[in-house]
C-alpha atoms as a PDB file:
ATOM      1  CA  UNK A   1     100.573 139.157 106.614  1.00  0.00           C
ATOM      2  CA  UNK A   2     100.791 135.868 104.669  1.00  0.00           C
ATOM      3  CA  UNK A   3     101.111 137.874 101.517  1.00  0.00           C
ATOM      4  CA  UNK A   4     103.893 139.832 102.830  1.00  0.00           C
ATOM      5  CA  UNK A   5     105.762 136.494 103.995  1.00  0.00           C
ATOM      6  CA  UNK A   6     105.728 135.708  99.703  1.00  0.00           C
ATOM      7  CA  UNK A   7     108.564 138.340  99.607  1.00  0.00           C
ATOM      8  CA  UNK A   8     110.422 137.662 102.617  1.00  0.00           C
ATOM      9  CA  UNK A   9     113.780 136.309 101.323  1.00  0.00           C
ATOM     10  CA  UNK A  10     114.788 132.993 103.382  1.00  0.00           C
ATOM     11  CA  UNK A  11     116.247 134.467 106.512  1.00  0.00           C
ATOM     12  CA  UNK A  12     112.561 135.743 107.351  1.00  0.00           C
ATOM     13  CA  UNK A  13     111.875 132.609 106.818  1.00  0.00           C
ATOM     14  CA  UNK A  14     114.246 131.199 108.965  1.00  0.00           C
ATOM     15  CA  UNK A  15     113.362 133.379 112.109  1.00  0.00           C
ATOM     16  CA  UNK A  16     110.278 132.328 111.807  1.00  0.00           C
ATOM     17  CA  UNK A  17     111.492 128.795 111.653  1.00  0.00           C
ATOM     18  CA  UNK A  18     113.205 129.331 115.054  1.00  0.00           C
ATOM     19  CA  UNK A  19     110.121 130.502 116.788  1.00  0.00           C
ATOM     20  CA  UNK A  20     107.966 127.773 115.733  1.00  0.00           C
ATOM     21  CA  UNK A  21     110.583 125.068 116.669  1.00  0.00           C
ATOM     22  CA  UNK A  22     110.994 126.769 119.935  1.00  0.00           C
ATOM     23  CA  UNK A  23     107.347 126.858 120.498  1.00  0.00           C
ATOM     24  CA  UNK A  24     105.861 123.278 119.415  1.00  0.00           C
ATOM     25  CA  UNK A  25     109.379 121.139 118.231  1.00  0.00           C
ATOM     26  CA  UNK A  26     108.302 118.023 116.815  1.00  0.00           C
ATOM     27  CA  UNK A  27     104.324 117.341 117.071  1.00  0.00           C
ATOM     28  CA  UNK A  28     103.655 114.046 117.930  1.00  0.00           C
ATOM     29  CA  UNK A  29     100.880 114.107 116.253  1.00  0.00           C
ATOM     30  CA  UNK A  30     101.786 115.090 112.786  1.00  0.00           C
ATOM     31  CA  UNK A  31     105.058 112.284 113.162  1.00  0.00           C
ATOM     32  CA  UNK A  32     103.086 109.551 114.243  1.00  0.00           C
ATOM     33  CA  UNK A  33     100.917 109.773 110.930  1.00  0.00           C
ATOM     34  CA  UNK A  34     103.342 111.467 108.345  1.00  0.00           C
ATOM     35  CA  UNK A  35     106.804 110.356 108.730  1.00  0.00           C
ATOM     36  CA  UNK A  36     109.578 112.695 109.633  1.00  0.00           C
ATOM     37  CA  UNK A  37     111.590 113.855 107.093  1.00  0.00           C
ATOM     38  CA  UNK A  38     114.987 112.954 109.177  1.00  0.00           C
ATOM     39  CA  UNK A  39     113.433 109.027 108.766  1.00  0.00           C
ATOM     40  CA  UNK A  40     113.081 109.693 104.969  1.00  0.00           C
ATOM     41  CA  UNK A  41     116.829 110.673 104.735  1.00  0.00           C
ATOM     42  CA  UNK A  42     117.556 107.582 107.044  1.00  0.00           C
ATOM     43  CA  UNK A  43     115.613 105.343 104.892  1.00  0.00           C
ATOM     44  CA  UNK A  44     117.376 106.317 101.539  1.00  0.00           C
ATOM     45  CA  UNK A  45     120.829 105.857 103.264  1.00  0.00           C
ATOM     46  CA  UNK A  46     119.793 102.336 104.620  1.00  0.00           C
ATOM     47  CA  UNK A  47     118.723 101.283 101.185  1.00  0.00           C
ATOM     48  CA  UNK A  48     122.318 102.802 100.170  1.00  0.00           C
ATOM     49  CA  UNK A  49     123.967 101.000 102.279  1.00  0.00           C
ATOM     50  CA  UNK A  50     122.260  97.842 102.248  1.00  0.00           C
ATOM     51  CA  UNK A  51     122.682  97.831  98.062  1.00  0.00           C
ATOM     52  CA  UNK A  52     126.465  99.281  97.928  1.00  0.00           C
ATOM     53  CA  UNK A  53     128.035  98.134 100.654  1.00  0.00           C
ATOM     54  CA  UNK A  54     129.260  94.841 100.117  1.00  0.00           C
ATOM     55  CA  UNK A  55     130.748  92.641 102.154  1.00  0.00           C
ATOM     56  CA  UNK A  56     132.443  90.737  99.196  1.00  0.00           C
ATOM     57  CA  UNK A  57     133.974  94.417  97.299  1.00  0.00           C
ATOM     58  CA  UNK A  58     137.448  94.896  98.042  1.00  0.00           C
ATOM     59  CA  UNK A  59     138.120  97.760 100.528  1.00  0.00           C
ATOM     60  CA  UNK A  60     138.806 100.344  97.704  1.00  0.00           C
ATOM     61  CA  UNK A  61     135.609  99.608  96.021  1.00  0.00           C
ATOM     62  CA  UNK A  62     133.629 100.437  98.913  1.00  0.00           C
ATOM     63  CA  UNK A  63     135.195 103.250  99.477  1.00  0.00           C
ATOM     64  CA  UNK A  64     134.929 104.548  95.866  1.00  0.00           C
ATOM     65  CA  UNK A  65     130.663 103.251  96.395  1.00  0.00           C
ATOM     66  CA  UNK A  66     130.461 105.351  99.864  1.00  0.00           C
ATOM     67  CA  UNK A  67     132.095 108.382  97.953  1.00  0.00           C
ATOM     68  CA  UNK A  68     129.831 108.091  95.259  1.00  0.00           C
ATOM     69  CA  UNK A  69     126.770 107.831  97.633  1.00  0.00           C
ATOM     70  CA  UNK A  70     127.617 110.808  99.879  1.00  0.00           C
ATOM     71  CA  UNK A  71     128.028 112.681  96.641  1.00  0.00           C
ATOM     72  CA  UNK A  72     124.405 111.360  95.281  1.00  0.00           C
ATOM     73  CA  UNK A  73     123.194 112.060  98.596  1.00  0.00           C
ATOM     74  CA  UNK A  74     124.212 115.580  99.018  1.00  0.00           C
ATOM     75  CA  UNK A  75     123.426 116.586  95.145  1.00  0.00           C
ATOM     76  CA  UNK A  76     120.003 115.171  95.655  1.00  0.00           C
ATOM     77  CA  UNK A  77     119.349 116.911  98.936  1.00  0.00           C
ATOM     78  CA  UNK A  78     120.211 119.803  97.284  1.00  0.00           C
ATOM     79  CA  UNK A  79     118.300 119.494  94.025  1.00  0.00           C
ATOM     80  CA  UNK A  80     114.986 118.807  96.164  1.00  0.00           C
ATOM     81  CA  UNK A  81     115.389 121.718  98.722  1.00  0.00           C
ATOM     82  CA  UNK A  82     115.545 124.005  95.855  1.00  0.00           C
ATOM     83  CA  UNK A  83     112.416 122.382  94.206  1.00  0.00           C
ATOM     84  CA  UNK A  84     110.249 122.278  97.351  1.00  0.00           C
ATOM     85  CA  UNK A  85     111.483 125.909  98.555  1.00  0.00           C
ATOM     86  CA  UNK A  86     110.836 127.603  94.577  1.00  0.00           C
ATOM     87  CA  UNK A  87     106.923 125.393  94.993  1.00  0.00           C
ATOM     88  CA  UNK A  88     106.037 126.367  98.830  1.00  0.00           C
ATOM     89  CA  UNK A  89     107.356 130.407  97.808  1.00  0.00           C
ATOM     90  CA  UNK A  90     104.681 130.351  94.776  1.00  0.00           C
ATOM     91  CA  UNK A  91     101.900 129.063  97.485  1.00  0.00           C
ATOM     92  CA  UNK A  92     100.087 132.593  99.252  1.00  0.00           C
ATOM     93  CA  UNK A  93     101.921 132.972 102.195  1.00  0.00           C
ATOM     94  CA  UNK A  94     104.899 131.131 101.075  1.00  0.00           C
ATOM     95  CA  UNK A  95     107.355 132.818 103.327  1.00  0.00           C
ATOM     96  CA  UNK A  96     105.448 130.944 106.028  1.00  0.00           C
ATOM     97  CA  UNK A  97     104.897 127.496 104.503  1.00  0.00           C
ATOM     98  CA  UNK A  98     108.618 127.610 103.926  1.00  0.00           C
ATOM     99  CA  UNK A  99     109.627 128.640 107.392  1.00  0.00           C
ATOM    100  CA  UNK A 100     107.408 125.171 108.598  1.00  0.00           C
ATOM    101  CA  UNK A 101     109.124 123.036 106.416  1.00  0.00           C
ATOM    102  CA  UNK A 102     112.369 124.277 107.673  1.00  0.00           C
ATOM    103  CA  UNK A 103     111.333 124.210 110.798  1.00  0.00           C
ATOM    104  CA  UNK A 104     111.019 120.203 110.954  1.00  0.00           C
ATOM    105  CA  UNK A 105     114.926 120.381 110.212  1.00  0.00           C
ATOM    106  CA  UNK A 106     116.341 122.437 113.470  1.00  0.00           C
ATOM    107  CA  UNK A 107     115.921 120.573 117.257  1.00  0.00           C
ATOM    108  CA  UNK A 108     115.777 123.216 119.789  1.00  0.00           C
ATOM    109  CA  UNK A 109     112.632 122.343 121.138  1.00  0.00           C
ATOM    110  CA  UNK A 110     113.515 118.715 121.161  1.00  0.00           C
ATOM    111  CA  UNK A 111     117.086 118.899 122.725  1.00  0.00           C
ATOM    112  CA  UNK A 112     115.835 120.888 125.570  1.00  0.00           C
ATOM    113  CA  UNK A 113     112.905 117.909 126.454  1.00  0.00           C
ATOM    114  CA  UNK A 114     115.216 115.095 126.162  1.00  0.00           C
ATOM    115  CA  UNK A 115     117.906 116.854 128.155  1.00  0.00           C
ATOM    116  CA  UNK A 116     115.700 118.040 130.952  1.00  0.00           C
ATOM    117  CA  UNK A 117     114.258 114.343 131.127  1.00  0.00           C
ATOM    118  CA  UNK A 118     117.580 113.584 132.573  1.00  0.00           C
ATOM    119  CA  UNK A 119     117.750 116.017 134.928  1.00  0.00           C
ATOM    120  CA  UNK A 120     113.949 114.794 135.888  1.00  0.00           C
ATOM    121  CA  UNK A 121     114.306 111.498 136.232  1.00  0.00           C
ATOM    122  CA  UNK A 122     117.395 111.990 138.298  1.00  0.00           C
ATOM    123  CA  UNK A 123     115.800 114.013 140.749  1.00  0.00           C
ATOM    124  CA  UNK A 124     112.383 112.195 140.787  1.00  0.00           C
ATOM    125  CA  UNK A 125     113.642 108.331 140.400  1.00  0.00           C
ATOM    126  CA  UNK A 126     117.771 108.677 141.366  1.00  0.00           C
ATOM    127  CA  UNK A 127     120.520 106.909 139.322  1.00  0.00           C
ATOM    128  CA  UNK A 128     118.023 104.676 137.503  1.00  0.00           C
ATOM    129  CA  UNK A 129     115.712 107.074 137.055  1.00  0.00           C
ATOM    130  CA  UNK A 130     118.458 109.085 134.658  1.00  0.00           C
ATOM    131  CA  UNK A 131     120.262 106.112 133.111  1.00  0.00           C
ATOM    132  CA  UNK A 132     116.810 105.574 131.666  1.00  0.00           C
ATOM    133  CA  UNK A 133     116.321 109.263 130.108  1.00  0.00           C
ATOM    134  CA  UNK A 134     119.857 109.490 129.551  1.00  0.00           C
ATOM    135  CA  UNK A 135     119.552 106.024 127.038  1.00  0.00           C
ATOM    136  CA  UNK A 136     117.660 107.940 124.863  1.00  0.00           C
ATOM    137  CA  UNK A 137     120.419 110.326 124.178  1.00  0.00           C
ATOM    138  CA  UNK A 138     123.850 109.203 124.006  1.00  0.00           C
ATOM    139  CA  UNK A 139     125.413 105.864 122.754  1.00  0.00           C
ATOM    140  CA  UNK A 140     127.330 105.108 125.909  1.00  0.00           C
ATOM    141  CA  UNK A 141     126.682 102.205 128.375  1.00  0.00           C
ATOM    142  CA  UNK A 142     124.012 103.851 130.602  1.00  0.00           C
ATOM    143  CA  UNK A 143     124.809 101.129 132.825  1.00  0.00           C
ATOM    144  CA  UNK A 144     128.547 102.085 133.613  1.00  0.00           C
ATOM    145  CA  UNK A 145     127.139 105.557 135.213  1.00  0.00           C
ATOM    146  CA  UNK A 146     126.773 106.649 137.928  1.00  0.00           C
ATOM    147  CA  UNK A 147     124.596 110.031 139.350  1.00  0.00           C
ATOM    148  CA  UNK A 148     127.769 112.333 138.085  1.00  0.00           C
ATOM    149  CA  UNK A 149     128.595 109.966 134.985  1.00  0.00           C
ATOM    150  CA  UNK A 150     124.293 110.621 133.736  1.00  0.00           C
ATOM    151  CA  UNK A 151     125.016 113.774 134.454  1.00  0.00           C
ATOM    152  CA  UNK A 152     128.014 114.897 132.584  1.00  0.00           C
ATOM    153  CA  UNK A 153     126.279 112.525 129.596  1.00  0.00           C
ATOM    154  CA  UNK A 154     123.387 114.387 129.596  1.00  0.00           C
ATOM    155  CA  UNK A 155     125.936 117.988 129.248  1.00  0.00           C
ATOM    156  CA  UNK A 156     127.769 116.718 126.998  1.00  0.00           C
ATOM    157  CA  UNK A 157     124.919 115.930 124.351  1.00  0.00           C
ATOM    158  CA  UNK A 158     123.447 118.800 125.128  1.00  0.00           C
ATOM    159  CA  UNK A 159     126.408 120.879 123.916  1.00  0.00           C
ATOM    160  CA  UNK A 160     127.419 118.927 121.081  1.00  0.00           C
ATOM    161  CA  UNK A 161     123.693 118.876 119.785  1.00  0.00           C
ATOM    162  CA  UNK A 162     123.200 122.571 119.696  1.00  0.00           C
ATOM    163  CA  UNK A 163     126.013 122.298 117.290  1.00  0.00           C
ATOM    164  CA  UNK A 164     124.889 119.211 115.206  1.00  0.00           C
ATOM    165  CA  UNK A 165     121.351 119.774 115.610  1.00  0.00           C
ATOM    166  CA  UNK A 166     120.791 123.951 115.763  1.00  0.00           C
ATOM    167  CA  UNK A 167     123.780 125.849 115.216  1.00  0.00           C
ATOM    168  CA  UNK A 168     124.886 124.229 111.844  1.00  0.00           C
ATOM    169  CA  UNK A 169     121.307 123.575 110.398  1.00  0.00           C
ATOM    170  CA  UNK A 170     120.457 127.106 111.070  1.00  0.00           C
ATOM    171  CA  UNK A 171     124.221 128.233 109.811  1.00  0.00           C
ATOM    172  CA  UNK A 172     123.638 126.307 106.442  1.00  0.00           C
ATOM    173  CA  UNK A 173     119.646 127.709 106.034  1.00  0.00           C
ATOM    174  CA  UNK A 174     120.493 131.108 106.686  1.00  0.00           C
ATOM    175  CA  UNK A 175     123.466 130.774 103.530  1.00  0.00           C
ATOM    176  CA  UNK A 176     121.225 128.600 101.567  1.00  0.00           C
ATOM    177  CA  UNK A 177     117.571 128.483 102.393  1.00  0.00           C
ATOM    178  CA  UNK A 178     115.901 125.298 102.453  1.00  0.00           C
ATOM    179  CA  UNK A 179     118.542 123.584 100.091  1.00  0.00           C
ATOM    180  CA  UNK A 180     121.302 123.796 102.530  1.00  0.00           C
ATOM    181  CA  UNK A 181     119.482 122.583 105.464  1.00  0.00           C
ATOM    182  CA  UNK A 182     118.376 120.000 104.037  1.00  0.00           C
ATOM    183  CA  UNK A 183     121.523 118.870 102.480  1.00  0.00           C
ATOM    184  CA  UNK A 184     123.404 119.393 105.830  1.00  0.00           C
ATOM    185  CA  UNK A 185     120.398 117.047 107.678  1.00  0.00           C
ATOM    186  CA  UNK A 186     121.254 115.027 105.378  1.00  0.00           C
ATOM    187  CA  UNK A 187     125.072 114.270 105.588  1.00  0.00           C
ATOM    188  CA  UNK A 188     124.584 114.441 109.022  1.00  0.00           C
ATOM    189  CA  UNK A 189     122.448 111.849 109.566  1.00  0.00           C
ATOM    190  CA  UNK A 190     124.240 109.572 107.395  1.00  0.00           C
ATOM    191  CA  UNK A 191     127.130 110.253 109.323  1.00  0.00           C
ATOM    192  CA  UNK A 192     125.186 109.028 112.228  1.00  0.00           C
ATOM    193  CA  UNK A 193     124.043 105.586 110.178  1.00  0.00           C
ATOM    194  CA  UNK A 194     127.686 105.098 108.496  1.00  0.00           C
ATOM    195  CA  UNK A 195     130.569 107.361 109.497  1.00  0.00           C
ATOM    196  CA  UNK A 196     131.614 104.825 111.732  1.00  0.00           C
ATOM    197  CA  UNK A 197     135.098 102.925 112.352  1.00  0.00           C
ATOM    198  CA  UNK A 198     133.494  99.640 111.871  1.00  0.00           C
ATOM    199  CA  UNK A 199     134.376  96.741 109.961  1.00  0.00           C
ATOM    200  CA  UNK A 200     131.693  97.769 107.796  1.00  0.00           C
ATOM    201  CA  UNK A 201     131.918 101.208 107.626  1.00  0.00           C
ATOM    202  CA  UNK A 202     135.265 102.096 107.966  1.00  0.00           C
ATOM    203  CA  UNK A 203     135.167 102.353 103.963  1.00  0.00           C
ATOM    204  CA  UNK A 204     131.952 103.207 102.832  1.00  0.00           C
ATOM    205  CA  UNK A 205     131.107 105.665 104.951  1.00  0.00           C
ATOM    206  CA  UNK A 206     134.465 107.768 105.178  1.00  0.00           C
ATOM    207  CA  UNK A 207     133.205 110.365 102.683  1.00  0.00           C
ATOM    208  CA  UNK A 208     130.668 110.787 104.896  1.00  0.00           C
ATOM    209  CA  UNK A 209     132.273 111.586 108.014  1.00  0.00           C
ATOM    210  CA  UNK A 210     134.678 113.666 106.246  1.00  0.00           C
ATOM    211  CA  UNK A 211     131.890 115.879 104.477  1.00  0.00           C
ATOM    212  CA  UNK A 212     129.721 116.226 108.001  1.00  0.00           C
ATOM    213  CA  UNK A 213     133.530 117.133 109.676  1.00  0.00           C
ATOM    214  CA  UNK A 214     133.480 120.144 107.070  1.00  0.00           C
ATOM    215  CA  UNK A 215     130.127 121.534 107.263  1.00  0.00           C
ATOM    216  CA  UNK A 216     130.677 121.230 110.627  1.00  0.00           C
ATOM    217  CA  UNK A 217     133.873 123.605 111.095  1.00  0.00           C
ATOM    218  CA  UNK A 218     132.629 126.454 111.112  1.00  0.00           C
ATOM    219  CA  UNK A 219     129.167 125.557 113.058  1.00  0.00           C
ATOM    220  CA  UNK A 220     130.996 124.332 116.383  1.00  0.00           C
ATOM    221  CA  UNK A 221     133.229 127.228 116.749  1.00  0.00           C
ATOM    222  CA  UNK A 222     130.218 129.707 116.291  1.00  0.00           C
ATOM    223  CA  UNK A 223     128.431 127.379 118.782  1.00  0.00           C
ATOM    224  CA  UNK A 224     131.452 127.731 121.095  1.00  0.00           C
ATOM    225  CA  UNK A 225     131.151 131.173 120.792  1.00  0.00           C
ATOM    226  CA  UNK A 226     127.455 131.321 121.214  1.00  0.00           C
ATOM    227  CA  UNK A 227     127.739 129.574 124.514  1.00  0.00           C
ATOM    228  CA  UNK A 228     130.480 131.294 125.785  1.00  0.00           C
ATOM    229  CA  UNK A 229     128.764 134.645 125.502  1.00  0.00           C
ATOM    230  CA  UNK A 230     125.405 133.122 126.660  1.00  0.00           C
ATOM    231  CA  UNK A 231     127.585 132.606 130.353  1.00  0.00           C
ATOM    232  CA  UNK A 232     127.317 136.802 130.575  1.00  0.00           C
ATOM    233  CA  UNK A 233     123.488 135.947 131.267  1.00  0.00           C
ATOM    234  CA  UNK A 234     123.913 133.007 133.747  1.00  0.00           C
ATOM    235  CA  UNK A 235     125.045 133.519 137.210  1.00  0.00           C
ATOM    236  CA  UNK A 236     127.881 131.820 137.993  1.00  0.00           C
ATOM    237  CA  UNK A 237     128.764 131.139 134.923  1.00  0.00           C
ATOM    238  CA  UNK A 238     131.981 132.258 133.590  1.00  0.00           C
ATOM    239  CA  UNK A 239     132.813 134.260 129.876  1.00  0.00           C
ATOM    240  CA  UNK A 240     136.565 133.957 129.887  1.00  0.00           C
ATOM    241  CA  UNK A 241     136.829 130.394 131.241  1.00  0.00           C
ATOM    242  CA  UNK A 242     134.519 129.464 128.478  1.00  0.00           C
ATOM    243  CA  UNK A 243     137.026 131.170 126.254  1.00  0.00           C
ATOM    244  CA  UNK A 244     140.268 129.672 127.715  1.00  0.00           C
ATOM    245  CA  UNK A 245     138.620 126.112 127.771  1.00  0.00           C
ATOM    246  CA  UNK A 246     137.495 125.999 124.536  1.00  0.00           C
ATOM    247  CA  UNK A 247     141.258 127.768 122.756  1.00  0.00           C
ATOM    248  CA  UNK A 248     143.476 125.096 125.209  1.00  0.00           C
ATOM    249  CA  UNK A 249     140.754 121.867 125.090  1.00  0.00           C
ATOM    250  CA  UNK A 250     139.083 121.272 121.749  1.00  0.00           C
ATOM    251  CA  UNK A 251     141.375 120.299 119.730  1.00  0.00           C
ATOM    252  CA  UNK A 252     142.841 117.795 121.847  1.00  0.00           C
ATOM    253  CA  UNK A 253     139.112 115.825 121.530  1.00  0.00           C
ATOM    254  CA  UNK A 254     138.987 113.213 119.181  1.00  0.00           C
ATOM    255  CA  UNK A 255     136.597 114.876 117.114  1.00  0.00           C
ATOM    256  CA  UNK A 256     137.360 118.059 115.222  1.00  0.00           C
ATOM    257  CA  UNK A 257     134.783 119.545 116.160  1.00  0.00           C
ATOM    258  CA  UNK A 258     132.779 118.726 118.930  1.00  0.00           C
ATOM    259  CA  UNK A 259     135.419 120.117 121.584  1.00  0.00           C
ATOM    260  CA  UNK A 260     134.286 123.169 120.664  1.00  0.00           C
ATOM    261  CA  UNK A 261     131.227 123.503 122.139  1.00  0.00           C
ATOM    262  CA  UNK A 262     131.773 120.759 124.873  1.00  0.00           C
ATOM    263  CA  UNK A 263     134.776 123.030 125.859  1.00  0.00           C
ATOM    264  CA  UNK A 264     133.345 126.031 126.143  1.00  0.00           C
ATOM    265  CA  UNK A 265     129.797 124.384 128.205  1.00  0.00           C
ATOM    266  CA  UNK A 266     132.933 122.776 130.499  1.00  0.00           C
ATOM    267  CA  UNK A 267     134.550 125.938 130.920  1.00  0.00           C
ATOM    268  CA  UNK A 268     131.301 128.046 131.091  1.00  0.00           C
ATOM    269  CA  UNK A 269     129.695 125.682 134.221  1.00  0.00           C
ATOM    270  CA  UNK A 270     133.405 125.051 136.002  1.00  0.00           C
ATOM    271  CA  UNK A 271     132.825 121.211 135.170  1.00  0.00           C
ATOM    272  CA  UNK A 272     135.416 118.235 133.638  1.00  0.00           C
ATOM    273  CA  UNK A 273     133.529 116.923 130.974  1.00  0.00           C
ATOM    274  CA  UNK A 274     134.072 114.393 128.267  1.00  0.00           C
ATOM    275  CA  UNK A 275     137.055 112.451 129.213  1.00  0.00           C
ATOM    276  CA  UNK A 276     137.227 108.184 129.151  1.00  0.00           C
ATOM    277  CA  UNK A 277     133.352 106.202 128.737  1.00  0.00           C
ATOM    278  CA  UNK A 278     132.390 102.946 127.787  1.00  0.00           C
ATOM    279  CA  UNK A 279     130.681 102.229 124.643  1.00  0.00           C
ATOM    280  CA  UNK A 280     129.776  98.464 123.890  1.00  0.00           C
ATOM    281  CA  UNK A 281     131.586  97.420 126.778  1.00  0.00           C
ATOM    282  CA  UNK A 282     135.155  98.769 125.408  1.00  0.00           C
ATOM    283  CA  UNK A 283     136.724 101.677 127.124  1.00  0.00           C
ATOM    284  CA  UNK A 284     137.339 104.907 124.799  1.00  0.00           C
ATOM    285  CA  UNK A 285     140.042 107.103 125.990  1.00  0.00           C
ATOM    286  CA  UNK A 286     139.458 110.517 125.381  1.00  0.00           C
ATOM    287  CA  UNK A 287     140.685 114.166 126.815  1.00  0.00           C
ATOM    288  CA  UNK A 288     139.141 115.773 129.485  1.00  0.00           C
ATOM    289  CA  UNK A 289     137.615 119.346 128.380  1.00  0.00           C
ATOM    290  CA  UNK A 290     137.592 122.219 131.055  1.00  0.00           C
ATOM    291  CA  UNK A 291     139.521 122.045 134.085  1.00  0.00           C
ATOM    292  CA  UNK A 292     136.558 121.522 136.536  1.00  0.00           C
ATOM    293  CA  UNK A 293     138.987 119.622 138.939  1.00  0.00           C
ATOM    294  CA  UNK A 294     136.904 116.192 140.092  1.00  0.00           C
ATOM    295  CA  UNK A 295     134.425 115.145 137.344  1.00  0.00           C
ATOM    296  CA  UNK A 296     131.306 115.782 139.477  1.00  0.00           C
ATOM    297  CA  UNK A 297     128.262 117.257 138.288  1.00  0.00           C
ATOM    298  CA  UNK A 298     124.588 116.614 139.450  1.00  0.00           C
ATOM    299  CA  UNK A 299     120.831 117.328 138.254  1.00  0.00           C
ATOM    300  CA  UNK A 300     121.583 121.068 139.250  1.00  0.00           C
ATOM    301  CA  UNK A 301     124.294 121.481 136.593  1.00  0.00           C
ATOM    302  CA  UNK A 302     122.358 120.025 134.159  1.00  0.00           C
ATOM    303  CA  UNK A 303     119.628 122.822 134.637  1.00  0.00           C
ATOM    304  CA  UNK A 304     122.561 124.958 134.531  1.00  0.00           C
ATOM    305  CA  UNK A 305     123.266 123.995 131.228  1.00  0.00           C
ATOM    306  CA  UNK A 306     119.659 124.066 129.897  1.00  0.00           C
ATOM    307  CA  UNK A 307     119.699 127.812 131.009  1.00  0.00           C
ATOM    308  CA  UNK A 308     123.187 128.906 129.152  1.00  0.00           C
ATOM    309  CA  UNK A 309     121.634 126.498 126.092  1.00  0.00           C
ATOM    310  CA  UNK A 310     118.109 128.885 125.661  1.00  0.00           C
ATOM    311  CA  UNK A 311     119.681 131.563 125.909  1.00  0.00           C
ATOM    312  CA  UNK A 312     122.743 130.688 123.745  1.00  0.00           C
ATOM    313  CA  UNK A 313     119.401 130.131 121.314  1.00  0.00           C
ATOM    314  CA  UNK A 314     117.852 133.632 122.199  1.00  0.00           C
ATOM    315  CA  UNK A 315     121.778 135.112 121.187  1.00  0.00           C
ATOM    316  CA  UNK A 316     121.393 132.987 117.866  1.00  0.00           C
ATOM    317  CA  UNK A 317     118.020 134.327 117.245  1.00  0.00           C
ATOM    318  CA  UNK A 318     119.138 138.018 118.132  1.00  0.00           C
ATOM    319  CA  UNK A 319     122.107 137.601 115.412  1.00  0.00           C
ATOM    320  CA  UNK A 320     119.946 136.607 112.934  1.00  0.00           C
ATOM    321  CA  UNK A 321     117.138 139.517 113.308  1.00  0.00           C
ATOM    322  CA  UNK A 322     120.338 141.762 112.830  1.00  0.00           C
ATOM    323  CA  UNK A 323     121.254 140.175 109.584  1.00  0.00           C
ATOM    324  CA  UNK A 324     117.797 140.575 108.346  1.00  0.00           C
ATOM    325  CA  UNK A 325     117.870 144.142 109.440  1.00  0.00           C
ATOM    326  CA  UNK A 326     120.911 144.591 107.704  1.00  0.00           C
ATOM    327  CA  UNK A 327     119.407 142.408 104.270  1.00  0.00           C
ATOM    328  CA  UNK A 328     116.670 145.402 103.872  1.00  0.00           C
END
């Protein structure tokens, strides 16, 4: 087996990838003693931003530094993804060593757990119970919610994660290998750390929210599409609301492409989700997505969503054991 795996091309290797992600996610174990390789990206863009970004450059400079840094960033992620995949394909078994390291880079397993802690700790310890697990996952004031609020929070990550953080990683490996999900983790995360309309950021780290907006196109429509055909599998859920949702609401969110899948999970479950929320105390306007009336939704929905999410997953998984098929 192992030696077959050494001629697998990367999409073999990707499959794989999914099934061991969807199986064990993130070991504690391993993380607590080797550091994840998300917190090496994170640590190179702190250094970047804590050497290039300076308060005293004019506003042109550090936009010209935060260009130049998203373009080091991405070249480099590159340039090691295609060194570590050519060195773990020479290794016996290398199809397999190569579908681990990838592996480390998608969050199925991960999204599910800190999703369905919100819908635990709602129905074990009430509103407190899920402004708690729902801290963990969104930026918002946890504070400011109530039952339905941590529970339209906890939707709303969910969808636009399985874009950010398994649709568009496995989207980039399957055209790349290990060089383009790597590259993708990493202009995403520094989006995370610097794409922000800050005083501070609002310069340096516009390349970077513009880069992670356009490997991102195409990932959130496919994810839109993956959940919207995932609702012919739930009961109750609904395919062509999903549809109508997602062509009339996403591009009136603030984010190019985050409606997408937000839309179509709003449509899908007959919620309202998105909408105005508090971040650091200051009130963000935004447009409702799906026209779920009253923005209610409870515990239940949220398990509602979990479902459509594993099994948009399983559709993702079936799509890519036909493009192998098709490889051969």
């Amino acid at each position: 087996m192992f030696d077959a795996l050494t001629h697998w091309n990367h999409l073999g290797s990707l499959l794989i990838a999914l099934l061991i992600d969807a199986a064990v996610g993130d070991p504690h174990w391993l993380y607590r003693r080797l550091p994840h390789p998300v917190v090496w990206i994170g640590r190179v863009i702190a250094r970047a931003d804590e050497q290039l970004n300076r308060a005293s450059d004019t506003p042109s400079r550090r936009k010209i530094m935060g260009i130049a840094a998203t373009a080091a960033l991405l070249l480099g992620s590159l340039v090691i993804g295609a060194l570590l995949q050519a060195m773990l394909l020479k290794l016996p078994g290398g199809g397999l060593w190569l579908a681990i390291a990838i592996s480390s880079l998608i969050a199925q397993n991960s999204l599910y757990d800190h999703v369905a802690a919100v819908a635990s700790g709602l129905e074990t310890s009430g509103a407190e119970g899920g402004r708690i697990a729902v801290s963990r996952i969104v930026g918002r004031d946890p504070e400011a919610l109530d039952r339905a609020g941590i529970s339209r929070a906890a939707i709303e990550s969910l969808a636009e994660n399985f874009s950010d953080g398994i649709v568009a990683p496995v989207f980039w490996a399957a055209l790349l290998g290990l060089p383009g999900i790597l590259a993708y983790k990493a202009i995403n995360t520094a989006d995370s750390m610097i794409g922000h309309r800050t005083p501070r950021h609002q310069q340096f780290g516009w390349a970077a929210a513009r880069v992670d907006d356009l490997l991102n196109l195409i990932p959130a429509r496919l994810s839109g599409l993956l959940l919207a055909a995932a609702t012919l599998f739930v009961p109750g859920a609904n395919p062509s609301k999903a549809l109508s949702a997602m062509w009339r609401d996403a591009r009136r969110h603030r984010s190019p492409n985050a409606g997408w899948p937000e839309a179509a999970m709003a449509g899908a479950l007959g919620l309202a989700l998105n909408g105005p929320r508090r971040y650091h105390n200051q009130l963000v306007m935004d447009a409702w997505m799906g026209s779920g009336g009253t923005p209610y939704a409870s515990a239940n929905d949220i398990r509602r969503a979990l479902l459509l999410y594993v099994i948009a997953c399983l559709i993702q998984g079936v799509i890519l054991m036909a493009a192998i098929w098709f490889s051969h």
